[in-house]
Protein backbone atom coordinates (compact mmCIF):
# COMPACT_ATOMS: atom_id res chain seq x y z
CA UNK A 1 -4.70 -56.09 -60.24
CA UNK A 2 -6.17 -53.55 -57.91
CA UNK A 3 -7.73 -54.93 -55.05
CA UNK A 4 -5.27 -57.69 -54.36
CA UNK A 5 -2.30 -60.27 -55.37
CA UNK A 6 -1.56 -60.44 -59.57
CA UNK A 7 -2.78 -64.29 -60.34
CA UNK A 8 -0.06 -66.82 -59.72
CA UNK A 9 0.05 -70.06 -61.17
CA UNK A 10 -2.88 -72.47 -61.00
CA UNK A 11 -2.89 -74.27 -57.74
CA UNK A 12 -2.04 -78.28 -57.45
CA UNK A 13 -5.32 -80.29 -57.27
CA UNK A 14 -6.95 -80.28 -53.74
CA UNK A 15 -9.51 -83.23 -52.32
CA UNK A 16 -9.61 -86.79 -51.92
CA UNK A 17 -6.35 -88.10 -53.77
CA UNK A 18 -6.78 -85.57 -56.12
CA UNK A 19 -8.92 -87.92 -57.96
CA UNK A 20 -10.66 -87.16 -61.44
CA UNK A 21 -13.93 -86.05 -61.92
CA UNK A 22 -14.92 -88.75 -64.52
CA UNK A 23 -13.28 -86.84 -67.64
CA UNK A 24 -9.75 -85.15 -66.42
CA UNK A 25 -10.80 -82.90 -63.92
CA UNK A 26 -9.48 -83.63 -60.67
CA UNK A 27 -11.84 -83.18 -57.51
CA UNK A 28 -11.38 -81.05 -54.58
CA UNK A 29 -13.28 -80.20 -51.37
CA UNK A 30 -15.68 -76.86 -51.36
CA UNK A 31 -13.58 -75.16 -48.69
CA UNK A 32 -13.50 -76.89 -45.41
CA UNK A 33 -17.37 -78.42 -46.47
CA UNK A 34 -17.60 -82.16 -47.28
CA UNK A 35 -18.54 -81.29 -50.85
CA UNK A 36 -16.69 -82.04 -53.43
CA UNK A 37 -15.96 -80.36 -56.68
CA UNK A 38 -14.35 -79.51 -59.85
CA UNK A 39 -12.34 -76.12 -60.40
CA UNK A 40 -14.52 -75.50 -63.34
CA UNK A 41 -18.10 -76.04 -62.72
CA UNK A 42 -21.51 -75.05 -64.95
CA UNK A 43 -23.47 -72.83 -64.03
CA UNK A 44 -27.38 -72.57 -65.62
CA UNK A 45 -28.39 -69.07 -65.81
CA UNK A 46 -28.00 -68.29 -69.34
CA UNK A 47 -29.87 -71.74 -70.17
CA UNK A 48 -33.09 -72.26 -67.46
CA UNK A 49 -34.83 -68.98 -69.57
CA UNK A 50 -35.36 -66.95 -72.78
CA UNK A 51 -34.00 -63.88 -71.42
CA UNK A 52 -30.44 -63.00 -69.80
CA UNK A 53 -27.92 -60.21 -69.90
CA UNK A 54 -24.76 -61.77 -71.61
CA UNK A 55 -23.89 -60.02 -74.65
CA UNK A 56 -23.88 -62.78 -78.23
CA UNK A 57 -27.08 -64.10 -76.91
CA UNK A 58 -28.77 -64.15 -80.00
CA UNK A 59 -26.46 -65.47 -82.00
CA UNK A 60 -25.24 -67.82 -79.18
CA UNK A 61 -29.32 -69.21 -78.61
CA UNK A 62 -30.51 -68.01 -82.24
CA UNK A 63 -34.44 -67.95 -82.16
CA UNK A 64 -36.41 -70.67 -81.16
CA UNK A 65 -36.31 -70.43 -77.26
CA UNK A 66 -39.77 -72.42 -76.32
CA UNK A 67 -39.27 -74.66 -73.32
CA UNK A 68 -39.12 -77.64 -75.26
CA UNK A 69 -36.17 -76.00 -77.00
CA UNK A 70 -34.23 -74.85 -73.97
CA UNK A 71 -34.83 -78.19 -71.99
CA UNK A 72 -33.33 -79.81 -74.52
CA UNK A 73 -30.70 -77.34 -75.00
CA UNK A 74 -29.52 -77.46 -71.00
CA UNK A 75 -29.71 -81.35 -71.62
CA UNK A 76 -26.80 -80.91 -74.29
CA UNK A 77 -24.80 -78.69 -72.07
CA UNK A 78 -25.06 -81.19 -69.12
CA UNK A 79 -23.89 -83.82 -71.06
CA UNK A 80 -21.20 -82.02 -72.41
CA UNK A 81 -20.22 -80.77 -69.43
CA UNK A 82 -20.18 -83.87 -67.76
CA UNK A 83 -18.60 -86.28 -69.97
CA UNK A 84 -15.87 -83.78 -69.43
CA UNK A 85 -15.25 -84.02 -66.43
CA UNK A 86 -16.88 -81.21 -64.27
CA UNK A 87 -18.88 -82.10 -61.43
CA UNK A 88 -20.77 -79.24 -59.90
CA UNK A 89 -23.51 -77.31 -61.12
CA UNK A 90 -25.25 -74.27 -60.37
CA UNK A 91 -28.60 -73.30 -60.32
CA UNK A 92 -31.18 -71.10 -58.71
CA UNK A 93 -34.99 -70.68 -58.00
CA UNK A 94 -34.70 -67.47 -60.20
CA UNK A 95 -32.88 -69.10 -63.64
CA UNK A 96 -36.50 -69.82 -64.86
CA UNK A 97 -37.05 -73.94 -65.61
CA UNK A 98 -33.04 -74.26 -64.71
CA UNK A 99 -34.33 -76.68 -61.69
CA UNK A 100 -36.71 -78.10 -63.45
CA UNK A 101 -34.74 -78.78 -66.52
CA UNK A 102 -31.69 -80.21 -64.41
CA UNK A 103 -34.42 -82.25 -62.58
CA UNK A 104 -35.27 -83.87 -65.46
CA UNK A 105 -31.77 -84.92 -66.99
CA UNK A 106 -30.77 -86.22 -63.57
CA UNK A 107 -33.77 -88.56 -63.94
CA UNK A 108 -33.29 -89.56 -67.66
CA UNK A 109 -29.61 -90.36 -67.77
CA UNK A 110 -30.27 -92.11 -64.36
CA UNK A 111 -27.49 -90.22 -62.56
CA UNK A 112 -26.99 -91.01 -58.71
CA UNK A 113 -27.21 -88.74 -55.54
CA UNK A 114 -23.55 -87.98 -55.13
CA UNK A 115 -22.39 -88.83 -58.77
CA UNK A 116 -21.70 -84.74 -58.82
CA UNK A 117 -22.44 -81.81 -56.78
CA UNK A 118 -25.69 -79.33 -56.89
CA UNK A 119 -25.70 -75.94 -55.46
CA UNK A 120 -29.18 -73.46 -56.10
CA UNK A 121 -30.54 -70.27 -54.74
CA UNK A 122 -33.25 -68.83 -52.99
CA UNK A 123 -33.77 -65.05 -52.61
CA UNK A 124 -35.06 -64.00 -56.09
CA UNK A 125 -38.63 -65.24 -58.16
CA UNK A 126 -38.14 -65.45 -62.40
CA UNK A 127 -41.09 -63.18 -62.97
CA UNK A 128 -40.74 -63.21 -66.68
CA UNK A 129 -43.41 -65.85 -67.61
CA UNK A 130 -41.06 -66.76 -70.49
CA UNK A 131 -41.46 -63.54 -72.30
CA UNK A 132 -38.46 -61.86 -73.64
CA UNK A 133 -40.08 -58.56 -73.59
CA UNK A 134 -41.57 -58.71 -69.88
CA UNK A 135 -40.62 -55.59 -68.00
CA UNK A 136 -39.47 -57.39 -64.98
CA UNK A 137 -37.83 -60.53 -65.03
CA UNK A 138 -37.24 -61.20 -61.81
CA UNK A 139 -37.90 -59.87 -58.19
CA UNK A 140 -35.68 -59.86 -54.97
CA UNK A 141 -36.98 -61.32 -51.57
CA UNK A 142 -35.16 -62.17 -48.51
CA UNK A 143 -37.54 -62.24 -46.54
CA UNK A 144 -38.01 -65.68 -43.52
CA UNK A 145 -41.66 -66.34 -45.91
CA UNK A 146 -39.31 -66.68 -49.44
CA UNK A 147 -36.93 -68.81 -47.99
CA UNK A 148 -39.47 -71.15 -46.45
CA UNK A 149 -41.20 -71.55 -49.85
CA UNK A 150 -38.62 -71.12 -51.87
CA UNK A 151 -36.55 -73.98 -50.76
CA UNK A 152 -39.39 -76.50 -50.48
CA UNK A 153 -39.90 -75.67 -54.36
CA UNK A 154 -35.93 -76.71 -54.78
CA UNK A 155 -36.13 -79.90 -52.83
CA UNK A 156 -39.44 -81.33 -54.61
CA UNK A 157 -37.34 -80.53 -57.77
CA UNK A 158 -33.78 -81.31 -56.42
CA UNK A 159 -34.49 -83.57 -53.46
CA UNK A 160 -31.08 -85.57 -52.39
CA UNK A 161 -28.99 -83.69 -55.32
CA UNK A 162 -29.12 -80.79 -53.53
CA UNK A 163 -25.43 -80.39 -51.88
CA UNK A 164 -25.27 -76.37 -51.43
CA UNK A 165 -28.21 -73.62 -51.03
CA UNK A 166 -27.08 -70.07 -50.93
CA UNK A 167 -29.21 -66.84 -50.20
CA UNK A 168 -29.40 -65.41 -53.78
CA UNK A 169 -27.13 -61.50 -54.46
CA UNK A 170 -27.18 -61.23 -50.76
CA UNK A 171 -26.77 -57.35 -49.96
CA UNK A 172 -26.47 -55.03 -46.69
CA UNK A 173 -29.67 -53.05 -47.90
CA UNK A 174 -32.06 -56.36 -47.83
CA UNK A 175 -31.32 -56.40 -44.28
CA UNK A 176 -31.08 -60.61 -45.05
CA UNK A 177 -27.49 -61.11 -42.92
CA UNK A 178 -29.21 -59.21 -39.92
CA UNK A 179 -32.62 -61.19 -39.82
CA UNK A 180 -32.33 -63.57 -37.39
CA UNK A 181 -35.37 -65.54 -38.39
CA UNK A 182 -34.11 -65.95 -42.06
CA UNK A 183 -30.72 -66.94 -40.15
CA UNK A 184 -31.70 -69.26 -37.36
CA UNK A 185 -33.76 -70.88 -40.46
CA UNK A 186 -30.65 -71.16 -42.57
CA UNK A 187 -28.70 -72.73 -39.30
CA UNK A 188 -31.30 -75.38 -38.99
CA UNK A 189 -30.85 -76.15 -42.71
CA UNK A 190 -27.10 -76.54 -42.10
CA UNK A 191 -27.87 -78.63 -39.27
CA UNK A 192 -29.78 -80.77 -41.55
CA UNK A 193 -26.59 -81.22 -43.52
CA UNK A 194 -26.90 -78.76 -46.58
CA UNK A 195 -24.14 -76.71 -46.88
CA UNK A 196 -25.32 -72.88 -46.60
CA UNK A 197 -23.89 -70.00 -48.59
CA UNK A 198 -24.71 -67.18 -50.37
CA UNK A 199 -23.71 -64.74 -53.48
CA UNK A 200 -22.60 -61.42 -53.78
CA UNK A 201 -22.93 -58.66 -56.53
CA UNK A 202 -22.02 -55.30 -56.79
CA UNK A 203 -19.58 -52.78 -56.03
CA UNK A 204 -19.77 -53.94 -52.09
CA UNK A 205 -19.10 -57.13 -52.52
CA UNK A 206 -16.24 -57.21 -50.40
CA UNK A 207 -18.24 -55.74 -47.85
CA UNK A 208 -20.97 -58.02 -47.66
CA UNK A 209 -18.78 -61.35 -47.40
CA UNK A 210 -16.72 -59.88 -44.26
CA UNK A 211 -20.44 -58.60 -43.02
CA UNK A 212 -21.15 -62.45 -43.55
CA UNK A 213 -18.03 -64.22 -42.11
CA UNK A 214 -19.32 -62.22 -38.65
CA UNK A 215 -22.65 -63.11 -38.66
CA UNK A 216 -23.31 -65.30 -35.76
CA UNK A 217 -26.48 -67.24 -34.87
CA UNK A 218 -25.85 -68.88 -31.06
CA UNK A 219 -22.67 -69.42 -31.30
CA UNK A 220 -22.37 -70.58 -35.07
CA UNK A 221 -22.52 -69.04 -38.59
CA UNK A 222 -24.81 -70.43 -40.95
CA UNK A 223 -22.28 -69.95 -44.41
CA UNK A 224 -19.34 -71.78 -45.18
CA UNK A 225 -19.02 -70.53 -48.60
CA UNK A 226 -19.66 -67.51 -51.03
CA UNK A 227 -20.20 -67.03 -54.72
CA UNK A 228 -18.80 -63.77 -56.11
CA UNK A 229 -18.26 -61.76 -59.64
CA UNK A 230 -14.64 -61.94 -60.24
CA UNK A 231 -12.99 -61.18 -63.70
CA UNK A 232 -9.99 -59.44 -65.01
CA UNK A 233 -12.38 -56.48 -65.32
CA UNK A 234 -13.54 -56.80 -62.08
CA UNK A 235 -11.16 -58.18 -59.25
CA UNK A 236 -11.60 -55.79 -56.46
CA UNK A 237 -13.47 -58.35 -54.05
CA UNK A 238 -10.22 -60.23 -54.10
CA UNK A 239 -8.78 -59.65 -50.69
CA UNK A 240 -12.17 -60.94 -49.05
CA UNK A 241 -12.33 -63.83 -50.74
CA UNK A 242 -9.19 -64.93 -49.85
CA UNK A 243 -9.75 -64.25 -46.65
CA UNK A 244 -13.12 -66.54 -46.57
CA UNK A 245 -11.36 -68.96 -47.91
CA UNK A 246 -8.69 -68.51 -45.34
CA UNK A 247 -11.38 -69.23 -42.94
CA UNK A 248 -12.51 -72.72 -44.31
CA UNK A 249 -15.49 -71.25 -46.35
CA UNK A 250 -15.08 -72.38 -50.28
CA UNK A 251 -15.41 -69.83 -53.12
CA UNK A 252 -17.17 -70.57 -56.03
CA UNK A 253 -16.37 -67.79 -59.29
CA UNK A 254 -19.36 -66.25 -61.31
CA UNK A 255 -19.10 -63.87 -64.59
CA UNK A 256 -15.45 -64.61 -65.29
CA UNK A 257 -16.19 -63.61 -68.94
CA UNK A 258 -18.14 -60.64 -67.67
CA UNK A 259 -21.26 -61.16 -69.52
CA UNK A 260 -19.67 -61.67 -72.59
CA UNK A 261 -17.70 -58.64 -72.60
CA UNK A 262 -14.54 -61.07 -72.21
CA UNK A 263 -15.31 -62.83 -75.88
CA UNK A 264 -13.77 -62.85 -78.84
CA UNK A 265 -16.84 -61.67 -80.39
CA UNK A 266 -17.37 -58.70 -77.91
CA UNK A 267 -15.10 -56.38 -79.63
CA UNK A 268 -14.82 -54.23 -76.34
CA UNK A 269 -11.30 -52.02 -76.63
CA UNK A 270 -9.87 -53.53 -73.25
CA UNK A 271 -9.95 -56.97 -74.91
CA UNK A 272 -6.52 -55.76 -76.70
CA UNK A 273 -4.37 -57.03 -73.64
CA UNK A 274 -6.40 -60.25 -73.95
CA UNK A 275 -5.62 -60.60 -77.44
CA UNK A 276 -1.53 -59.98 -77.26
CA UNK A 277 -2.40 -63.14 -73.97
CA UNK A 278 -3.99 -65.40 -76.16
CA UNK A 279 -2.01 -65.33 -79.53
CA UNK A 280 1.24 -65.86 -77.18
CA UNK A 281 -0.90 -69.14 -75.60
CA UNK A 282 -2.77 -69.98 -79.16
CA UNK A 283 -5.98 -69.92 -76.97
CA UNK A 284 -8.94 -67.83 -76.98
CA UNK A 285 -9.47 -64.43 -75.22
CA UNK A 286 -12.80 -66.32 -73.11
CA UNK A 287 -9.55 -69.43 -71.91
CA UNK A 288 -7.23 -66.16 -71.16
CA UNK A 289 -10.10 -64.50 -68.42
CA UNK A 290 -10.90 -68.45 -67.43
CA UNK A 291 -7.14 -69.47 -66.85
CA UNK A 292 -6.70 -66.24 -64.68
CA UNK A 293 -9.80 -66.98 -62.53
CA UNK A 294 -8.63 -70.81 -62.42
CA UNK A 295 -5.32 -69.52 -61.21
CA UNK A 296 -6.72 -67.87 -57.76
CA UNK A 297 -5.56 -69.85 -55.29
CA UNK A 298 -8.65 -69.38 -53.09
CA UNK A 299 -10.96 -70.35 -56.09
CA UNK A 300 -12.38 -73.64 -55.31
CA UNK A 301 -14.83 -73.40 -58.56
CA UNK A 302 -14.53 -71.20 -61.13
CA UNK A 303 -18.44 -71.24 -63.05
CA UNK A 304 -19.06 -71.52 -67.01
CA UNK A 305 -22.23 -69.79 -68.47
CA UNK A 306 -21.89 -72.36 -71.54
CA UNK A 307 -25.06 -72.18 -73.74
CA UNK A 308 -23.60 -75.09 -76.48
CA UNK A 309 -21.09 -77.78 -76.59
CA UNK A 310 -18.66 -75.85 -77.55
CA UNK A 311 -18.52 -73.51 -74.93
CA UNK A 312 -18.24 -76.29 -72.47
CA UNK A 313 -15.37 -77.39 -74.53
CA UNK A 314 -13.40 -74.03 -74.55
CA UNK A 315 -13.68 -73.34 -70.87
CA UNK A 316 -12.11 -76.98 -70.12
CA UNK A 317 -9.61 -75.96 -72.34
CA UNK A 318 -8.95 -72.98 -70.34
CA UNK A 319 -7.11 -75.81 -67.69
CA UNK A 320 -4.39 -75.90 -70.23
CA UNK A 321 -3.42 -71.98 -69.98
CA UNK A 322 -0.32 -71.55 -67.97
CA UNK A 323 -0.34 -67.65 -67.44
CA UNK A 324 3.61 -66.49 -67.08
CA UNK A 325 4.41 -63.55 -64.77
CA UNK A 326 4.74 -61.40 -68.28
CA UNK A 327 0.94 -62.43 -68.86
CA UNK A 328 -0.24 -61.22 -65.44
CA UNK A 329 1.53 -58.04 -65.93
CA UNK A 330 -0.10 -57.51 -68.77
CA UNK A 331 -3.91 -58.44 -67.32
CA UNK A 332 -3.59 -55.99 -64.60
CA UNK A 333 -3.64 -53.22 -67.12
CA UNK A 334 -7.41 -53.99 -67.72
CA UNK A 335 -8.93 -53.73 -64.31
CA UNK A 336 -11.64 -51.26 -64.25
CA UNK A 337 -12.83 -49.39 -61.29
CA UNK A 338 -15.41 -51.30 -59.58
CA UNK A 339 -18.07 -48.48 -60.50
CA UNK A 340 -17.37 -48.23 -63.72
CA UNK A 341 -17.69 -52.15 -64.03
CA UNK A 342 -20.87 -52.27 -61.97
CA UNK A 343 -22.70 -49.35 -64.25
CA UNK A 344 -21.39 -50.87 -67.62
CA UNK A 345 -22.76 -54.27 -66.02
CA UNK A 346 -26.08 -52.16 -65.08
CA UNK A 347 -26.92 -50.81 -68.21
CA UNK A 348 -26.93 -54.30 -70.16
CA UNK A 349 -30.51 -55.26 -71.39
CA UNK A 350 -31.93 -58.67 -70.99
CA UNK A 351 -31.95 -60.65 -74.87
């Protein structure tokens, strides 16, 4: 794949003895952090609102989206996902009630600080009011005044859960990796003993995370991990995550199905080298793109967007794909340029 090494075969488990994860998962540490994870983890985006940009969605969600509904929707998916197995979870000030709603399941199936691992993100405000047809559904804000407010609002949700905070789609044009109030406030967090990180998006996504391993407050750097898009579609940020990763930082996986474009409902024409993967496996086209993110060896987490049960279920079944050297031949054939990905990702509307 363009941008760096074909995937090789998935990596032996990393951590503490290897240990499960309470279903089969085994446990690993976040980089060189303390933290410890799963390589799949679940990630809340598609569940904490009405509104998101992965294609299916009404047919995935159908039509009753009230809070009551969602809330008890995320509940499902937590459980799921953990009585699999997987032990981190994703959220973000942004994903609507995501916080909220994870708040409240930690507290009614009277799961422990520590029992799993929670990483959210400050940098963006859900603007949406739970409408599906508002015109903006959320707005970006890196500024020293967000973060200060922003992550109070996580930890009177979140409180001791909270293992990882990351500045939200971090980007050279917000100016956020230069401020050194925003930084300095992100080393004293650190210092408190939350692990700092922070995502990436876009065609310069490489760019920002070597921008970020640099950064240096006083002698130290704030982030010891990053969150970035990485698909079969998408794999040009490659190189620089292995190289974070090289550096002790862990690397957590977002959008490995691409926003539903890597379904077997999408119908998209690349999906045809998916389809020749997954018939030779007997697994679905969504456990093809999982296996190949699961089989980067610098991929400490690799995120599900499950919205049901049996979502959760497919993408642990996605540990079971073995891709052969004649399957990763094959997956480098659908790489897209990252411009072409990043406009077709662009021009997806929020259901």
């Amino acid at each position: 794949m363009p941008g760096g090494d074909p995937p090789s075969p998935a990596p032996a488990p990393r951590g503490p003895a290897g240990r499960a994860g309470g279903g089969a998962l085994p446990v690993r540490r976040l980089g060189s952090t303390a933290l410890e994870v799963t390589p799949l983890g679940l990630g809340l985006a598609a569940v904490g609102r009405p509104a998101y940009i992965t294609l299916g969605r009404a047919t995935d969600l159908g039509a009753d989206r009230s809070p009551a509904a969602m809330e008890a929707r995320t509940h499902r998916v937590l459980d799921a996902a953990y009585g699999a197995g997987i032990r981190y979870v994703d959220a973000a000030r942004s994903y609507g009630r995501a916080e909220e709603f994870l708040a409240s399941w930690l507290s009614s199936r009277a799961i422990p600080p520590g029992a799993l691992t929670i990483g959210s993100k400050w940098g963006y405000r859900y603007t949406a009011g739970w409408r599906l047809d508002a015109a903006s559904q959320e707005v970006k804000d890196h500024s020293l005044a967000a973060f200060v407010r922003q992550r109070a609002e996580t930890r009177a949700l979140l409180g001791p859960y909270l293992g990882l905070y990351q500045v939200h789609s971090a980007t050279l044009e917000t100016g956020v990796l230069e401020d050194r109030a925003v930084l300095g406030a992100l080393a004293e967090l650190r210092a408190e003993g939350v692990v700092v990180g922070l995502s990436v998006s876009g065609p310069r996504q490489a760019d920002v995370v070597r921008r970020a391993l640099d950064v240096d407050i006083d002698g130290t750097n704030p982030f010891a991990s990053v969150q970035a898009t990485w698909n079969v579609l998408e794999p040009h940020a490659e190189a620089a995550l292995a190289e974070a990763h090289g550096r002790g930082w862990g690397v957590l996986v977002k959008e490995v199905l691409a926003n539903g474009r890597l379904t077997d409902s999408a119908g998209a024409p690349e999906l045809g080298v998916l389809e020749t993967v997954a018939r030779r496996h007997g697994a679905q086209i969504a456990q093809v793109a999982f296996a190949a993110a699961l089989a980067r060896p610098w991929a400490d987490v690799v995120l599900s967007g499950a919205v049901d049960e049996r979502q959760v279920r497919a993408g642990v079944g996605a540990l079971a794909v073995a891709l052969t050297e004649r399957d990763v031949a094959l997956l480098r054939a659908a790489a897209e340029t990252s411009e072409r990905y990043w406009a077709q990702r662009g021009s997806l509307a929020w259901h």
